[in-house]
N, C-alpha and C. Protein backbone atom coordinates (compact mmCIF):
# COMPACT_ATOMS: atom_id res chain seq x y z
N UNK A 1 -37.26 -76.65 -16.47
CA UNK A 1 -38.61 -76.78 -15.95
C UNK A 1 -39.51 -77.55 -16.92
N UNK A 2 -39.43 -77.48 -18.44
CA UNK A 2 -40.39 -78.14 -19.36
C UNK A 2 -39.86 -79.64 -19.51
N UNK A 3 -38.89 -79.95 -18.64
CA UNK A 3 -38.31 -81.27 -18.88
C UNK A 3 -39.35 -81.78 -17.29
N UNK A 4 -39.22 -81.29 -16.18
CA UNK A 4 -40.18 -81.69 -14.92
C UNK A 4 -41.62 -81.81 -15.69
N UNK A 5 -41.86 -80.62 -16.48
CA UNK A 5 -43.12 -80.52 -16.78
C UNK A 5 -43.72 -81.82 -17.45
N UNK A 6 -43.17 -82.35 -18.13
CA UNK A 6 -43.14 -83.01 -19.52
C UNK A 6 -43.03 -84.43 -18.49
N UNK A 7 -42.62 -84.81 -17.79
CA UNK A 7 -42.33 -85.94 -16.63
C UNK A 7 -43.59 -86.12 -16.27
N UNK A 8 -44.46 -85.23 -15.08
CA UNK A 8 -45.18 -85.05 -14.80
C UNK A 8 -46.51 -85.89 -15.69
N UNK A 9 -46.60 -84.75 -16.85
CA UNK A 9 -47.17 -85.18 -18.00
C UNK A 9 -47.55 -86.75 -17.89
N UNK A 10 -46.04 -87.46 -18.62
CA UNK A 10 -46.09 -88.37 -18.69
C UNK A 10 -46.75 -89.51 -17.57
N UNK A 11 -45.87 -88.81 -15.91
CA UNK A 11 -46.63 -90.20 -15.52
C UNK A 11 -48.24 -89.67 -15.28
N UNK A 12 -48.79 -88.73 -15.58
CA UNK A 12 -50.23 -88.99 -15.33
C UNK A 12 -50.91 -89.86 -16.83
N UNK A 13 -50.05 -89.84 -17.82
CA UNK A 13 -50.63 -90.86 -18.75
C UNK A 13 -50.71 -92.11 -18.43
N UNK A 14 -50.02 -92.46 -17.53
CA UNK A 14 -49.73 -93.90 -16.89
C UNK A 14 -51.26 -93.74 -16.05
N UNK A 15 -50.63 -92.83 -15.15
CA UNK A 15 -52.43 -92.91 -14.50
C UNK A 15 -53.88 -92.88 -15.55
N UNK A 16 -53.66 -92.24 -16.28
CA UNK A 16 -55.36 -92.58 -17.49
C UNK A 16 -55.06 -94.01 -17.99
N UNK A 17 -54.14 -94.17 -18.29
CA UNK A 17 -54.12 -95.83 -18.84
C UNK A 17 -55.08 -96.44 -17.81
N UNK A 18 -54.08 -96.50 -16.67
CA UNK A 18 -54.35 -97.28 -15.76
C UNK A 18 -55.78 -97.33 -15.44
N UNK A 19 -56.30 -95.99 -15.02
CA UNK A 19 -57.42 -95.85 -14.87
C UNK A 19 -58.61 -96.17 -15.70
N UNK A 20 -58.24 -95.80 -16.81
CA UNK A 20 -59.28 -96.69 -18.10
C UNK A 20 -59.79 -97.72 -18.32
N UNK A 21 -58.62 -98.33 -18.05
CA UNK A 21 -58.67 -100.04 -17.48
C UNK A 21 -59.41 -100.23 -16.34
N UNK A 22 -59.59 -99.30 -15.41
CA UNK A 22 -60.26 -99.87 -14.55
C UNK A 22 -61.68 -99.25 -14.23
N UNK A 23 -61.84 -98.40 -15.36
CA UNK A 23 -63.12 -98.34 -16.04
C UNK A 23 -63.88 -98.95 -16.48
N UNK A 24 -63.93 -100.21 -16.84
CA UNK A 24 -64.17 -100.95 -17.85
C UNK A 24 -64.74 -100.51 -18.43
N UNK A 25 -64.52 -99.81 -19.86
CA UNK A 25 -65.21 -99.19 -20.99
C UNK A 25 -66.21 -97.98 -20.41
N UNK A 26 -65.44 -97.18 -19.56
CA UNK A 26 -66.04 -96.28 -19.39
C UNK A 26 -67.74 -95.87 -18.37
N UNK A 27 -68.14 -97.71 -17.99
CA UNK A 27 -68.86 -97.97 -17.37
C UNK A 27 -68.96 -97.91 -15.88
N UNK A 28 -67.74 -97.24 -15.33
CA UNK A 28 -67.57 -97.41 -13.51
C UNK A 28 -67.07 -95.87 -13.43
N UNK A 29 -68.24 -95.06 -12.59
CA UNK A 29 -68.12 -93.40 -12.87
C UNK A 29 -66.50 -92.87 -12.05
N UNK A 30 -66.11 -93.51 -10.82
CA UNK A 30 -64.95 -92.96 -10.64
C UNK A 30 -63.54 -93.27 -11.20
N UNK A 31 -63.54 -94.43 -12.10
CA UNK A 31 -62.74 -94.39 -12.68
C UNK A 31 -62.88 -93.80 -13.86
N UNK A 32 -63.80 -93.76 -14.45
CA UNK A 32 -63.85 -92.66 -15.62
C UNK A 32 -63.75 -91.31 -15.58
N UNK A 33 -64.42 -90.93 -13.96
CA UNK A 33 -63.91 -89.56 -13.90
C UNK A 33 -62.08 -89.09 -13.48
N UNK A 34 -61.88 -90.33 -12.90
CA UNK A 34 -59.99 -89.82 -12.57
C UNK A 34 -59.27 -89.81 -14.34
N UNK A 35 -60.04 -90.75 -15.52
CA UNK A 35 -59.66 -91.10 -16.57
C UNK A 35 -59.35 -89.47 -16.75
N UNK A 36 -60.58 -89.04 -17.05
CA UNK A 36 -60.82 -87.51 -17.51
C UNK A 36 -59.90 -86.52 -17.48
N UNK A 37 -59.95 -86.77 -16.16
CA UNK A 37 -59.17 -85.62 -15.30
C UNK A 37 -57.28 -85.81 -15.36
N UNK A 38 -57.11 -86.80 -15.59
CA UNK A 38 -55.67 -87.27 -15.76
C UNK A 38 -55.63 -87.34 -16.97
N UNK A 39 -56.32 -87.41 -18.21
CA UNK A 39 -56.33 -86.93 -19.16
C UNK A 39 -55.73 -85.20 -19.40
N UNK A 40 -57.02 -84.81 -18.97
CA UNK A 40 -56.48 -83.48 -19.35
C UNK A 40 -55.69 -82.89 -18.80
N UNK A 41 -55.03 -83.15 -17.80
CA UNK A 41 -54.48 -82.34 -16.75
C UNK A 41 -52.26 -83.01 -17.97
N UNK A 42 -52.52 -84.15 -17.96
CA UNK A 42 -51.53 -84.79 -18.88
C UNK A 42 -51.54 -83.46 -20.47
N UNK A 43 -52.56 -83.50 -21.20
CA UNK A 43 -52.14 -83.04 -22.06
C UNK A 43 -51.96 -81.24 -21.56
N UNK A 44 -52.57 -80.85 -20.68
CA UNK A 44 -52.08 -79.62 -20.59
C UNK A 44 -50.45 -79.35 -20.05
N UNK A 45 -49.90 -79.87 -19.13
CA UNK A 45 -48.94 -79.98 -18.87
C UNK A 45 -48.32 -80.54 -20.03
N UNK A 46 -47.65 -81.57 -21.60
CA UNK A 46 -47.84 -81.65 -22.56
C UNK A 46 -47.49 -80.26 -22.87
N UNK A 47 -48.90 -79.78 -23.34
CA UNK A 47 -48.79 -78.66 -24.14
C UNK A 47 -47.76 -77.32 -23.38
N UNK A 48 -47.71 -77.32 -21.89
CA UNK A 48 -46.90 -76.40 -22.08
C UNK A 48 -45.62 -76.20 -21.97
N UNK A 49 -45.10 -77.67 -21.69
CA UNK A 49 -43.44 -78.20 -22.12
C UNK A 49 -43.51 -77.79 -23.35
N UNK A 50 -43.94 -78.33 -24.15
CA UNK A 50 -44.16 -77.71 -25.79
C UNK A 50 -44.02 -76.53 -26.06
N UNK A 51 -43.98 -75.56 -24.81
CA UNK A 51 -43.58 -74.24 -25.42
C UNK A 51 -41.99 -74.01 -25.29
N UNK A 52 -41.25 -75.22 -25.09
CA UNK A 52 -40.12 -74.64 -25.06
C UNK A 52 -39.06 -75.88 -25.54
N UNK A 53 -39.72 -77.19 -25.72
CA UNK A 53 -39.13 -78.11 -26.15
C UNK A 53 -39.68 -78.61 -27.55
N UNK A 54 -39.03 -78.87 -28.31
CA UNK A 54 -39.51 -79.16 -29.65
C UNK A 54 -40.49 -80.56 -29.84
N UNK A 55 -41.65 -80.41 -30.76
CA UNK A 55 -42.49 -81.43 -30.45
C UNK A 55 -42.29 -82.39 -30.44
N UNK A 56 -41.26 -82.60 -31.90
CA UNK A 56 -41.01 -84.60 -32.08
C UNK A 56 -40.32 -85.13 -30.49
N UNK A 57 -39.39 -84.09 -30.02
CA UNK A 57 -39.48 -84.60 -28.49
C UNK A 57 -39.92 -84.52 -27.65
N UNK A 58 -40.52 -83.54 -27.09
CA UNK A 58 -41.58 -83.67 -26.40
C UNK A 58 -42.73 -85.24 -26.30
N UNK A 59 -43.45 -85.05 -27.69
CA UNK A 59 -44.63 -86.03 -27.77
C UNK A 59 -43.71 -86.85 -27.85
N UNK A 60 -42.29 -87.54 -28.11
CA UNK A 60 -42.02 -88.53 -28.25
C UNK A 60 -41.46 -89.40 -26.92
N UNK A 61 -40.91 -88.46 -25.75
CA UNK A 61 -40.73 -88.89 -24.48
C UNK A 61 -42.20 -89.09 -23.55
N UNK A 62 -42.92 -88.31 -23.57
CA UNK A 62 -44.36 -88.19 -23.27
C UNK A 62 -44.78 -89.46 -23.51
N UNK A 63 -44.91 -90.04 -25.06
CA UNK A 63 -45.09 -91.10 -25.04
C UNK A 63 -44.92 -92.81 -24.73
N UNK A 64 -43.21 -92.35 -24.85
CA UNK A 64 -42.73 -93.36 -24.18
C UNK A 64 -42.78 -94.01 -22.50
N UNK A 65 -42.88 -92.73 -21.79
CA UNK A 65 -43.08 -92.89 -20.45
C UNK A 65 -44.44 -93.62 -19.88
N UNK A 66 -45.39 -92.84 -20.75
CA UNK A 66 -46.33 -93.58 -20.95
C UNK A 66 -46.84 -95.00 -21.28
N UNK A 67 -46.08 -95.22 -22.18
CA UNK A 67 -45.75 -96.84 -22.93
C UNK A 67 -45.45 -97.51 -21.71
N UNK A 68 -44.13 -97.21 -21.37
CA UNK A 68 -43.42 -98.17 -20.52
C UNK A 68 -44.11 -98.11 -19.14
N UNK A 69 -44.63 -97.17 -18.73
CA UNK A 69 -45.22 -97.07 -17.05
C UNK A 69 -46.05 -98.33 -17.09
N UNK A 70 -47.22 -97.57 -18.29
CA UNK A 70 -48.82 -98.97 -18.63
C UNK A 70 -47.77 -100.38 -18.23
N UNK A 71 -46.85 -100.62 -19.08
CA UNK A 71 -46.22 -101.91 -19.14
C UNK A 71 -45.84 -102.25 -17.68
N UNK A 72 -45.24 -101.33 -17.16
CA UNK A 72 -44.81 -101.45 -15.96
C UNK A 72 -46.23 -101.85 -14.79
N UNK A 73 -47.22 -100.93 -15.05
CA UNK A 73 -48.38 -100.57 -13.79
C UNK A 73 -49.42 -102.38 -14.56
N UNK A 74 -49.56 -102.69 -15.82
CA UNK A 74 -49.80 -104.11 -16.39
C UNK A 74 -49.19 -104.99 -15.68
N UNK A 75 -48.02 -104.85 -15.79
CA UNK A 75 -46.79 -106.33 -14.77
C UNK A 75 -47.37 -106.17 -13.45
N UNK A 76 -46.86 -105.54 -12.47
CA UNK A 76 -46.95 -105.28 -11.50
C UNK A 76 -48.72 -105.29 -10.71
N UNK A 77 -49.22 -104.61 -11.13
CA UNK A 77 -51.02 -104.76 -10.65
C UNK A 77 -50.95 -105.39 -10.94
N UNK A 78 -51.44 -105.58 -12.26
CA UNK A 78 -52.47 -106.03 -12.64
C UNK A 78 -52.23 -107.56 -12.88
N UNK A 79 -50.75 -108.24 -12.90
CA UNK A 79 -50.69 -109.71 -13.40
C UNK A 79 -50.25 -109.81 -14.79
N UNK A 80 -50.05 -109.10 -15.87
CA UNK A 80 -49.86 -109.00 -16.76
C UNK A 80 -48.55 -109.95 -16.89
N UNK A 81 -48.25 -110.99 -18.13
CA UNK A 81 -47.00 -111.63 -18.22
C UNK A 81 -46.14 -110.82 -18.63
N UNK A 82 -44.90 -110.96 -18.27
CA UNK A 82 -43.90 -110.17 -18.28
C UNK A 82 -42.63 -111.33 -19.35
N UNK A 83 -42.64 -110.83 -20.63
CA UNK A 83 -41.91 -112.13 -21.08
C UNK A 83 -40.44 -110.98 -21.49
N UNK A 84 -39.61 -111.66 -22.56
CA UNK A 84 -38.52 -111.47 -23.06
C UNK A 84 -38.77 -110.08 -24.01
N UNK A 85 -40.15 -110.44 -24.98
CA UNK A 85 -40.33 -110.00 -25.97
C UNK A 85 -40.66 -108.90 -25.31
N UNK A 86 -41.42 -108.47 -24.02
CA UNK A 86 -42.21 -107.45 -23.86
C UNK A 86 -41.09 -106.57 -23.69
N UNK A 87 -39.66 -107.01 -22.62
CA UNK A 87 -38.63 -106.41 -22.45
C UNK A 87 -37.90 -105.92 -23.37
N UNK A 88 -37.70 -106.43 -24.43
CA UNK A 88 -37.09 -105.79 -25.39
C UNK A 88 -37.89 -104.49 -26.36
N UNK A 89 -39.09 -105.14 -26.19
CA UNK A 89 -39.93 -103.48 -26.61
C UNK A 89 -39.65 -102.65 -25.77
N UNK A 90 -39.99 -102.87 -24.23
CA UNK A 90 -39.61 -101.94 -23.50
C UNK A 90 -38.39 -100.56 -23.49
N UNK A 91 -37.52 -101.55 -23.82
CA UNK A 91 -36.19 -101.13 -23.22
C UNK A 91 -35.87 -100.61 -24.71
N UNK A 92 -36.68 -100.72 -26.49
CA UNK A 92 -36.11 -99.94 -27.96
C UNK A 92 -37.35 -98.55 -27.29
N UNK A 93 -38.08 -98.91 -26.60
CA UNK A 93 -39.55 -97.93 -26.39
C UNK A 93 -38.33 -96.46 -25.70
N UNK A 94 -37.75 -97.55 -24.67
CA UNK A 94 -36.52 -96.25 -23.49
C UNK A 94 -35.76 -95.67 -24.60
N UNK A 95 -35.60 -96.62 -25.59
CA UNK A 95 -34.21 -95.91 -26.30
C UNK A 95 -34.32 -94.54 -27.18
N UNK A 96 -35.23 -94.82 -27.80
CA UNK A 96 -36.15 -94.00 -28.41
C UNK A 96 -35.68 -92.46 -27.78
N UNK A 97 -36.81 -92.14 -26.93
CA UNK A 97 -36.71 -90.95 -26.87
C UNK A 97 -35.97 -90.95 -25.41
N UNK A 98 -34.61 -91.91 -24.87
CA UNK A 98 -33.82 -91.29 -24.25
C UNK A 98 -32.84 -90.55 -25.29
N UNK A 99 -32.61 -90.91 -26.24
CA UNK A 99 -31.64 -90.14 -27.47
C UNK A 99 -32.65 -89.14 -27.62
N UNK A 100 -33.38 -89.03 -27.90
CA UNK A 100 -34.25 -87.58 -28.22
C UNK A 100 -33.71 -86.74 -27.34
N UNK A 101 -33.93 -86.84 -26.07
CA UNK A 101 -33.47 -86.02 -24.88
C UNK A 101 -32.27 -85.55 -25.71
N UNK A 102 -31.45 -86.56 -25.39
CA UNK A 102 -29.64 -86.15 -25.60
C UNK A 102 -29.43 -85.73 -26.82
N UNK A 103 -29.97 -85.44 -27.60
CA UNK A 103 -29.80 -84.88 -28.96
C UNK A 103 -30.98 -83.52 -28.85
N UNK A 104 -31.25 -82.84 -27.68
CA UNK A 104 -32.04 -81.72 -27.87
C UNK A 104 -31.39 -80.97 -26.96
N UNK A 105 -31.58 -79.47 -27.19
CA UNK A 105 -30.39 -78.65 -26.42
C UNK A 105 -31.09 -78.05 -24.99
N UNK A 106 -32.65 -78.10 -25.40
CA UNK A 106 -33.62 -77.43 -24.88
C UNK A 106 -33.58 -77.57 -23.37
C-alpha cells in the first residue's frame, strides 16, 4: 500500500509543477490554489509511505516521478524541446530510484 501511496504522491507533484507554471509566479488565483492543494495533499501522502518505506527511498522515487512527469507534462503541453540530452537525464533520473525500489524489501 505505501508503494500506491508513494505513486500517488508522486504524480500529484507532477500536477504542482505543472500547475505552478501555470501560475505564473503565483499571480493567477486558480492555479495557485490547485498549486497549494497538490502540494500538500503530495507531501502528506509522502509522509505517510514514509511510515513504512525507508526515506532515502521513498523521497528518492517521489522525486524522480516527479522529475520525469514535469519533463514529460513540459514535452507534451507545453512544447518543451525534447532533445537527446534531456533523454538521457531522463532515463539515469528512472534509474535511480528504479534500483532503490529493487534493493528495498519494504
Amino acid at each position: 500500500m505505501a508503494w500506491v501511496l508513494l505513486l500517488a504522491a508522486g504524480l500529484l507533484e507532477i500536477a504542482w509543477a505543472f500547475t505552478m507554471k501555470l501560475s505564473q509566479g503565483f499571480t493567477r488565483g486558480g492555479p495557485t490554489a490547485v498549486t497549494v492543494l497538490a502540494m500538500l495533499a503530495s507531501f502528506a501522502l509522502l509522509s505517510i509511505s514514509m511510515k513504512t518505506l525507508p526515506l532515502g527511498t521513498a523521497y528518492t522515487v517521489w522525486t524522480g516521478i516527479g522529475a520525469v512527469g514535469a519533463l514529460v507534462v513540459g514535452v507534451v503541453i507545453l512544447g518543451e524541446p525534447l532533445t537527446i540530452g534531456r533523454v538521457l537525464a531522463a532515463a539515469l533520473i528512472v534509474a535511480g530510484p528504479s534500483l532503490m525500489k529493487l534493493s528495498t524489501s519494504a
